[in-house]
Protein backbone atom coordinates (compact mmCIF):
# COMPACT_ATOMS: atom_id res chain seq x y z
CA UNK A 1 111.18 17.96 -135.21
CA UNK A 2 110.92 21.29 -134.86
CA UNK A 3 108.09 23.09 -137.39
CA UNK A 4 107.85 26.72 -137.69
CA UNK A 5 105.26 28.80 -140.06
CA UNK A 6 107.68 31.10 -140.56
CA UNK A 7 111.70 31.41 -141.54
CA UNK A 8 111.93 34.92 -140.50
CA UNK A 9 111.44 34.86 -136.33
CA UNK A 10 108.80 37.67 -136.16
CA UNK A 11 107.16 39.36 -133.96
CA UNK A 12 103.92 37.33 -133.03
CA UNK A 13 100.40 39.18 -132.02
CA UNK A 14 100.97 38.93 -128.60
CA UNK A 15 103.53 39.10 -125.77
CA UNK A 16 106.42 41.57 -125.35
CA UNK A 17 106.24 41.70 -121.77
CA UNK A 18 107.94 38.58 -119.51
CA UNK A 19 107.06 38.55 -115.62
CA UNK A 20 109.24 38.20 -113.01
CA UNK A 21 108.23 34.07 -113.13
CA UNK A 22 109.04 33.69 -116.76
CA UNK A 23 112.45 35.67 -116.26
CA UNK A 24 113.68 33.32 -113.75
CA UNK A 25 112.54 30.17 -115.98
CA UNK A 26 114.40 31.56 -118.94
CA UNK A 27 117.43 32.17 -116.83
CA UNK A 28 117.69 28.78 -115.79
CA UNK A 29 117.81 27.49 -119.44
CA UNK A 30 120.90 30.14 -119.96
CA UNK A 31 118.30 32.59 -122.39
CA UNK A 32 117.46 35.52 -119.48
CA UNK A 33 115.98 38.16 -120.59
CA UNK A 34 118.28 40.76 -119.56
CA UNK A 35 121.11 39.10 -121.70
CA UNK A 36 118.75 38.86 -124.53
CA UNK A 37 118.53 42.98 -123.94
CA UNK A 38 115.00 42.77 -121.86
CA UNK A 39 113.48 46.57 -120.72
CA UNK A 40 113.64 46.00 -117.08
CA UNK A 41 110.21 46.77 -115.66
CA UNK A 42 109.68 47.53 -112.21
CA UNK A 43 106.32 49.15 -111.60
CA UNK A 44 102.20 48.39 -113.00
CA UNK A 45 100.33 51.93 -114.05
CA UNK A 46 96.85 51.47 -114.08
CA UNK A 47 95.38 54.68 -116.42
CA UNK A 48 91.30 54.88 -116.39
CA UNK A 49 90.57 58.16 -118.20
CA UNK A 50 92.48 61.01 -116.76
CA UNK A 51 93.48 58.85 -113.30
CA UNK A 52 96.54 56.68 -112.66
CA UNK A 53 97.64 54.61 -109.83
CA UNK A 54 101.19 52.63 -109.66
CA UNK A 55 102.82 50.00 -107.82
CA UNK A 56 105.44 47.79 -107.85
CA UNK A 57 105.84 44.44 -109.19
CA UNK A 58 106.59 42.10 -106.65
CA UNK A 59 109.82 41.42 -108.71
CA UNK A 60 111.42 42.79 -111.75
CA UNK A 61 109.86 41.85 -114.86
CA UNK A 62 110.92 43.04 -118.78
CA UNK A 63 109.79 44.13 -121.72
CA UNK A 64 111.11 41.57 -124.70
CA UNK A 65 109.95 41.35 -127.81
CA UNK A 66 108.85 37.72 -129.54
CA UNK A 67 110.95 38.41 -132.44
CA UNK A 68 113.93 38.55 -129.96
CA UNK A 69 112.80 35.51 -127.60
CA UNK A 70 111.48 33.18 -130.35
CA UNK A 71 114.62 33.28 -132.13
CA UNK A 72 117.05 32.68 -129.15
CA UNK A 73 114.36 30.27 -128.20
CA UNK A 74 114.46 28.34 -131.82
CA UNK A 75 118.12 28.96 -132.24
CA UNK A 76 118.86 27.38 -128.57
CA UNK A 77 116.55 24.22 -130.04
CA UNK A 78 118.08 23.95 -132.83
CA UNK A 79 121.19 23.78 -131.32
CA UNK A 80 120.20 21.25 -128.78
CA UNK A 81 119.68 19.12 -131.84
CA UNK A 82 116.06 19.86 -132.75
CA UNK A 83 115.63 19.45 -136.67
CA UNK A 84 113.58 22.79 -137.55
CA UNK A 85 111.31 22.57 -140.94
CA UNK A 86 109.43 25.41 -142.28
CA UNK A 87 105.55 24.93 -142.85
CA UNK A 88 102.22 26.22 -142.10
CA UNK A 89 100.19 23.19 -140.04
CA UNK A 90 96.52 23.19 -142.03
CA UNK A 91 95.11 20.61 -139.82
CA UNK A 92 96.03 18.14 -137.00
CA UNK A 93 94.92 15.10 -136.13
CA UNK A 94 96.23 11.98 -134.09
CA UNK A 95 99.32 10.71 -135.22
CA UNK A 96 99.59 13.50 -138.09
CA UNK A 97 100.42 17.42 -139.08
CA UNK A 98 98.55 18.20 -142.36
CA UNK A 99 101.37 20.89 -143.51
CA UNK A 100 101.03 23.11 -146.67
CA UNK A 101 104.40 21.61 -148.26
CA UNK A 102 103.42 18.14 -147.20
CA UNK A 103 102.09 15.87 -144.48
CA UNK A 104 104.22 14.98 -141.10
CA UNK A 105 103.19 11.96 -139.58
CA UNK A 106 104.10 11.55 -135.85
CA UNK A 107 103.46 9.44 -132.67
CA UNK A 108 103.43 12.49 -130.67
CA UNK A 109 102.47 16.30 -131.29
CA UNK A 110 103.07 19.20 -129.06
CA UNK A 111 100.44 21.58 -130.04
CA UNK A 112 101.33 24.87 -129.75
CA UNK A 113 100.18 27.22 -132.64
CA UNK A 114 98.81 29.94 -130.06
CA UNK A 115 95.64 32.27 -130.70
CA UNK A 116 95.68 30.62 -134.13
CA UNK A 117 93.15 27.87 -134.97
CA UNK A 118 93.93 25.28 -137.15
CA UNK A 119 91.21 22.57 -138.66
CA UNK A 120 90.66 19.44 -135.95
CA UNK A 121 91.30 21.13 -133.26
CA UNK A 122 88.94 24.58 -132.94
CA UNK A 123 88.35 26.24 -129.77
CA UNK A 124 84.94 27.30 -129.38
CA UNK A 125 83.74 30.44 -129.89
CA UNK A 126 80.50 31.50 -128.51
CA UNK A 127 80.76 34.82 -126.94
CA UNK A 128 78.06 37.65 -127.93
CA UNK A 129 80.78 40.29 -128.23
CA UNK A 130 84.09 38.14 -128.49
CA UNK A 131 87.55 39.85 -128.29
CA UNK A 132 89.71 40.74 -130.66
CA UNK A 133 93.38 41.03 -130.43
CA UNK A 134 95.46 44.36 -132.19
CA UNK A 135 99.01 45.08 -132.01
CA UNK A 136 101.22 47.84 -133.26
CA UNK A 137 104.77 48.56 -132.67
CA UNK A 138 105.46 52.69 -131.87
CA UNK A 139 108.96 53.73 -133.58
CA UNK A 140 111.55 54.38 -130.51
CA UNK A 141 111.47 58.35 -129.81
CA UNK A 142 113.08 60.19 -126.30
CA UNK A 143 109.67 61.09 -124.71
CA UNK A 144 107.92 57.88 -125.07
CA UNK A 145 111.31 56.19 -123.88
CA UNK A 146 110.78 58.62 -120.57
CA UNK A 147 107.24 58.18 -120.09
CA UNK A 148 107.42 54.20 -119.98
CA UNK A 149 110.50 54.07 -118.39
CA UNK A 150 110.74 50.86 -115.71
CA UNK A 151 106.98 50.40 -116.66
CA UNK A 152 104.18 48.97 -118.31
CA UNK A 153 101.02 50.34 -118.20
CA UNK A 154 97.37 48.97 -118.39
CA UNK A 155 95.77 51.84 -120.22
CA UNK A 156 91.37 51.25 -119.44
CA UNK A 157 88.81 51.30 -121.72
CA UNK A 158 84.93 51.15 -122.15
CA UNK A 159 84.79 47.46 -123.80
CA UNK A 160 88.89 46.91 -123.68
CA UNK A 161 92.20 47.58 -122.59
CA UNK A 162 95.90 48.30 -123.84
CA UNK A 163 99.17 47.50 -122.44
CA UNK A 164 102.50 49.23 -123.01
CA UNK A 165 105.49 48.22 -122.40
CA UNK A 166 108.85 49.38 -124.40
CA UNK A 167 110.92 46.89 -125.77
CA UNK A 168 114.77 45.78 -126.00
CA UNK A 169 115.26 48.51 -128.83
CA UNK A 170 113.70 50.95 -127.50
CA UNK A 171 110.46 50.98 -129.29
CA UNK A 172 107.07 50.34 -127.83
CA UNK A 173 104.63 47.24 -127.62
CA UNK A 174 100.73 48.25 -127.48
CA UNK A 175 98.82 45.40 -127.51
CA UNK A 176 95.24 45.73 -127.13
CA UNK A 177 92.22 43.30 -125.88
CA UNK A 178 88.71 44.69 -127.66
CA UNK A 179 85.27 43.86 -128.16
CA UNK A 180 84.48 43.83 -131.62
CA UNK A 181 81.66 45.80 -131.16
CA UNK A 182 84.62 48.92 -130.51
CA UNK A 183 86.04 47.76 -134.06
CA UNK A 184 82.58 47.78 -136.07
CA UNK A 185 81.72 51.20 -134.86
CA UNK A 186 84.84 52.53 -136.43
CA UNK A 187 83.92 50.73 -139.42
CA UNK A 188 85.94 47.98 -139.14
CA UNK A 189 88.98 50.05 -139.46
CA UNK A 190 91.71 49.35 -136.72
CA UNK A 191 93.81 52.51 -137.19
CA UNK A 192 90.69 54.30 -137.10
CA UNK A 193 89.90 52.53 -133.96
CA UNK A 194 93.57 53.50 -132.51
CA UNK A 195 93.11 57.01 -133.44
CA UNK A 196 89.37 57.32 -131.56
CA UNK A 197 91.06 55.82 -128.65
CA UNK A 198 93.70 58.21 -128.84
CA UNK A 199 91.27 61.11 -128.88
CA UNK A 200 89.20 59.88 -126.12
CA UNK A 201 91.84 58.68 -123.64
CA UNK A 202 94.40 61.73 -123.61
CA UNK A 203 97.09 59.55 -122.24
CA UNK A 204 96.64 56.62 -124.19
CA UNK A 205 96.81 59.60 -127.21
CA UNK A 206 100.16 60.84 -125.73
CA UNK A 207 101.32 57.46 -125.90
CA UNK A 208 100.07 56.80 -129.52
CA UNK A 209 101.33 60.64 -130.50
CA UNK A 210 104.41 59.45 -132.13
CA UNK A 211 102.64 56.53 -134.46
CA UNK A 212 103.19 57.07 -138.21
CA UNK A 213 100.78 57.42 -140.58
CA UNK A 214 101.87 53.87 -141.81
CA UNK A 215 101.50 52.32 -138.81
CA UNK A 216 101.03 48.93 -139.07
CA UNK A 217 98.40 46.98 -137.21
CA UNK A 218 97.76 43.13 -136.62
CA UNK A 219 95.31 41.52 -135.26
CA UNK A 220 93.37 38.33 -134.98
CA UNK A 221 89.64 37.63 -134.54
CA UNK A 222 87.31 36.50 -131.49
CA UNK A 223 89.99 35.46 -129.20
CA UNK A 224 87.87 32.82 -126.94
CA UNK A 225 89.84 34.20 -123.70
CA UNK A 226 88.91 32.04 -120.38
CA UNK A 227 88.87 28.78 -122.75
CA UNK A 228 90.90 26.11 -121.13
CA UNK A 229 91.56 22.67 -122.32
CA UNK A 230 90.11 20.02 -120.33
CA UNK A 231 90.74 17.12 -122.88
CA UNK A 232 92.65 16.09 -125.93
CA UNK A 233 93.18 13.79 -128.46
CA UNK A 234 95.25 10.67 -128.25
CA UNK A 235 99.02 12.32 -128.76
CA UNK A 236 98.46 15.68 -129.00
CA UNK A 237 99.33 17.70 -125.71
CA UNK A 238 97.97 21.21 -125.78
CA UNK A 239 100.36 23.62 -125.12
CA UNK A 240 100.50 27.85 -124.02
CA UNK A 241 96.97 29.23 -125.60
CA UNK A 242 96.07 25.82 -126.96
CA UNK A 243 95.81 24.53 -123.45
CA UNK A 244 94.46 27.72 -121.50
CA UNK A 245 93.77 31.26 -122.76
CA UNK A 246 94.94 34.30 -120.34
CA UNK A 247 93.06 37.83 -120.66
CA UNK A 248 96.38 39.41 -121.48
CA UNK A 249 96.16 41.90 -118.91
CA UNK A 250 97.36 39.47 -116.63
CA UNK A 251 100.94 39.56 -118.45
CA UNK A 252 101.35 35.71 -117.59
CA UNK A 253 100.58 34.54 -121.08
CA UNK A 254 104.16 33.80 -121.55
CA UNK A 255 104.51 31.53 -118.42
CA UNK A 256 101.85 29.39 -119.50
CA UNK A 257 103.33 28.75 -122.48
CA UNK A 258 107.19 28.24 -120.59
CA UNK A 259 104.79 25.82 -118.05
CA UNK A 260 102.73 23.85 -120.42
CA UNK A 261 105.96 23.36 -122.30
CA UNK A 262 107.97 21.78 -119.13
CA UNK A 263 104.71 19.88 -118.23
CA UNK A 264 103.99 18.45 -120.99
CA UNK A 265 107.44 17.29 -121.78
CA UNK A 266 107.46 15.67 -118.28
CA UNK A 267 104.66 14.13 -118.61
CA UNK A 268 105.29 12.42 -121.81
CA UNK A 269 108.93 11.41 -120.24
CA UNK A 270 107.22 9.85 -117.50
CA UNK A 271 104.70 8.12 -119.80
CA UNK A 272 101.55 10.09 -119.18
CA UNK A 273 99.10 10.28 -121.94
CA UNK A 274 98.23 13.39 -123.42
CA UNK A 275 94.36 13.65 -122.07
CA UNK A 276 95.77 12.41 -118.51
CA UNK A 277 98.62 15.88 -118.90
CA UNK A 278 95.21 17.93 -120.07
CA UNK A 279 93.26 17.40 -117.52
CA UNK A 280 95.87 17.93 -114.77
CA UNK A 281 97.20 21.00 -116.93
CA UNK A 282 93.30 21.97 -116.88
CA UNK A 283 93.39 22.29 -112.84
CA UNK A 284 96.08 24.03 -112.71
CA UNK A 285 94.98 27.23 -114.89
CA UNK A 286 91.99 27.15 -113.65
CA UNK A 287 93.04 29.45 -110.67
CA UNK A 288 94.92 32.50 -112.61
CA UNK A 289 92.46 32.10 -115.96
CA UNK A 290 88.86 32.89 -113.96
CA UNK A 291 90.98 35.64 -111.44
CA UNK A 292 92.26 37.34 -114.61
CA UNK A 293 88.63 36.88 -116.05
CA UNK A 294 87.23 38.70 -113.43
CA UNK A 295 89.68 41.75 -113.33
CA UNK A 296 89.04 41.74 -117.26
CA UNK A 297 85.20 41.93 -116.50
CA UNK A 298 85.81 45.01 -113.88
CA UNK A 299 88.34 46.95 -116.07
CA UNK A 300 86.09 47.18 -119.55
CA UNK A 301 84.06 48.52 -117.67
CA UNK A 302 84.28 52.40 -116.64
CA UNK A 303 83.27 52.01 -113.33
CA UNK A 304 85.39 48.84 -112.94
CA UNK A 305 88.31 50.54 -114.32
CA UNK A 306 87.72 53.69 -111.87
CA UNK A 307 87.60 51.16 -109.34
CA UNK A 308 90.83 49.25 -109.89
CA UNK A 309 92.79 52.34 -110.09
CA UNK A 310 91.13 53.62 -106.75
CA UNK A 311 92.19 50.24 -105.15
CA UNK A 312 95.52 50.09 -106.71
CA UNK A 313 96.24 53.78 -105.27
CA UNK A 314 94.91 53.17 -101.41
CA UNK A 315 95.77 49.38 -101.04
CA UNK A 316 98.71 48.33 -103.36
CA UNK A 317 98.41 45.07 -101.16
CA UNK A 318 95.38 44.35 -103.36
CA UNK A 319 96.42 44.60 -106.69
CA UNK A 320 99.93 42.33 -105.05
CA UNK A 321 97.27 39.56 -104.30
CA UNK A 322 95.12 39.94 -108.15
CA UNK A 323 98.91 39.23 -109.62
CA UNK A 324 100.00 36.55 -107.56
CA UNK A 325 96.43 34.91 -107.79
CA UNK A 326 96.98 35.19 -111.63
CA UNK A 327 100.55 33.25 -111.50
CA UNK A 328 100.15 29.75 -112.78
């Protein structure tokens, strides 16, 4: 049984951008990207302020919306024989799904509700400043089509960072990591938030130029990024941000959801109980969650960020080795 929140495939929070990893995993399931109508992406900008430094991915990766990729993704499931029922999970717990329309027992759950929290099984939270997660989708117009052409871009920020990256229809996927402390001094307001970005970063305001007054922004509270899963409960396997939690800037939040998925599913053919699969899961991210942690730490930082760039422009080799070191 397959049970999905919602019966319209939106687009969720995060995502929009598959690496080169995840492309090749999708393509071996028949659902690659670039049939699905993918953004090929070939190069990394790094913007700090007024500077910029490129390079190329070590393969091509694209830019793919969730909306597109969760429903060939459910619609591939479905027709593999997966019986899909719509509900919202209110809690979990060994060997049942509370659900809002009713309760689903079962001997096994794959756990997978991503950023989201649901009662039973909380991640803590115990940052200072925690993160915060925005999102907005730009309408598809002929100069931001040129300026993110074959790209995504990591767009710096005191306390934060964006990332671009146009998607299958030609509109453009800004999703944005923040302290909250960024969000209460704009009142609490994210499009007021957007807009001071915009002013203070000119690219990042040449990117955001063509946003309508409308725009519409999600967003979800005190993301507890670096959080991995070192245990479970009996029958529940923890799967993409339930079982380790990316700083998105490392664009491999997808993969460990694709990973976790295959894991887990092995494991469980093979007879492995679910805290067994955690911990081994656990070792695993271990290795591309605290790298990506401590590139997140240097680019919220002005300094940081001026330093990245700097690096990225004089010894692409580097920034090669930071995204292969944050591959799970």
């Amino acid at each position: 049984m397959l049970m999905d929140r919602d019966e319209v495939v939106g687009d969720a929070l995060c995502g929009g951008f598959l690496s080169w990893r995840s492309a090749e995993r999708l393509g071996v399931v028949g659902l690659h990207p670039r049939e699905l109508g993918g953004h090929a992406v070939t190069s990394l900008a790094l913007i700090a302020g007024e500077r910029e430094a490129t390079g190329p991915l070590p393969a091509p990766g694209y830019g793919l919306s969730r909306r597109a990729l969760d429903g060939a993704l459910r619609a591939r499931a479905v027709a593999d024989g997966a019986k899909l029922v719509i509900d919202r999970a209110r809690a979990v717990r060994p060997g049942m799904v509370e659900g809002e329309a009713r309760d689903r027992p079962a001997e096994t759950i794959f756990f997978a509700t991503g950023k989201h929290d649901v009662r039973g099984e909380a991640r803590p939270r115990e940052a200072k400043d925690p993160a915060l997660g925005l999102r907005v989708r730009l309408p598809a117009n002929q100069r931001l089509q040129e300026m993110l052409h074959g790209r995504i871009e990591l767009h710096l920020f005191d306390g934060g960072y964006a990332g671009i990256v146009l998607q299958e229809d030609g509109t453009a996927n800004v999703c944005l990591a923040l302290r909250k402390s960024l969000l209460a001094e704009a009142g609490g307001n994210p499009r007021a938030l957007l807009d001071r970005l915009a002013d203070e970063y000119s690219l990042f305001g040449e990117r955001m130029a063509s946003a309508p007054a409308d725009l519409a922004v999600d967003s979800v509270g005190s993301v507890p990024y670096g959080w991995i899963a070192r245990d479970t409960a009996p029958g529940i396997y923890r799967l993409g941000d339930q079982a380790a939690v990316i700083p998105s800037l490392a664009g491999e939040g997808m993969a460990i959801a694709m990973d976790s998925g295959e894991a887990a599913a092995r494991a469980w053919l093979d007879g492995e109980d679910a805290a067994t699969f955690q911990r081994r899961f656990a070792a695993r991210a271990l290795r591309p969650v605290r790298t990506a942690q401590l590139v997140w730490s240097l680019a919220e930082r002005t300094s940081g960020a001026r330093l990245l760039t700097a690096l990225t422009a004089s010894a692409p080799v580097l920034a090669r080795a930071a995204m292969a070191l944050t591959r799970i």
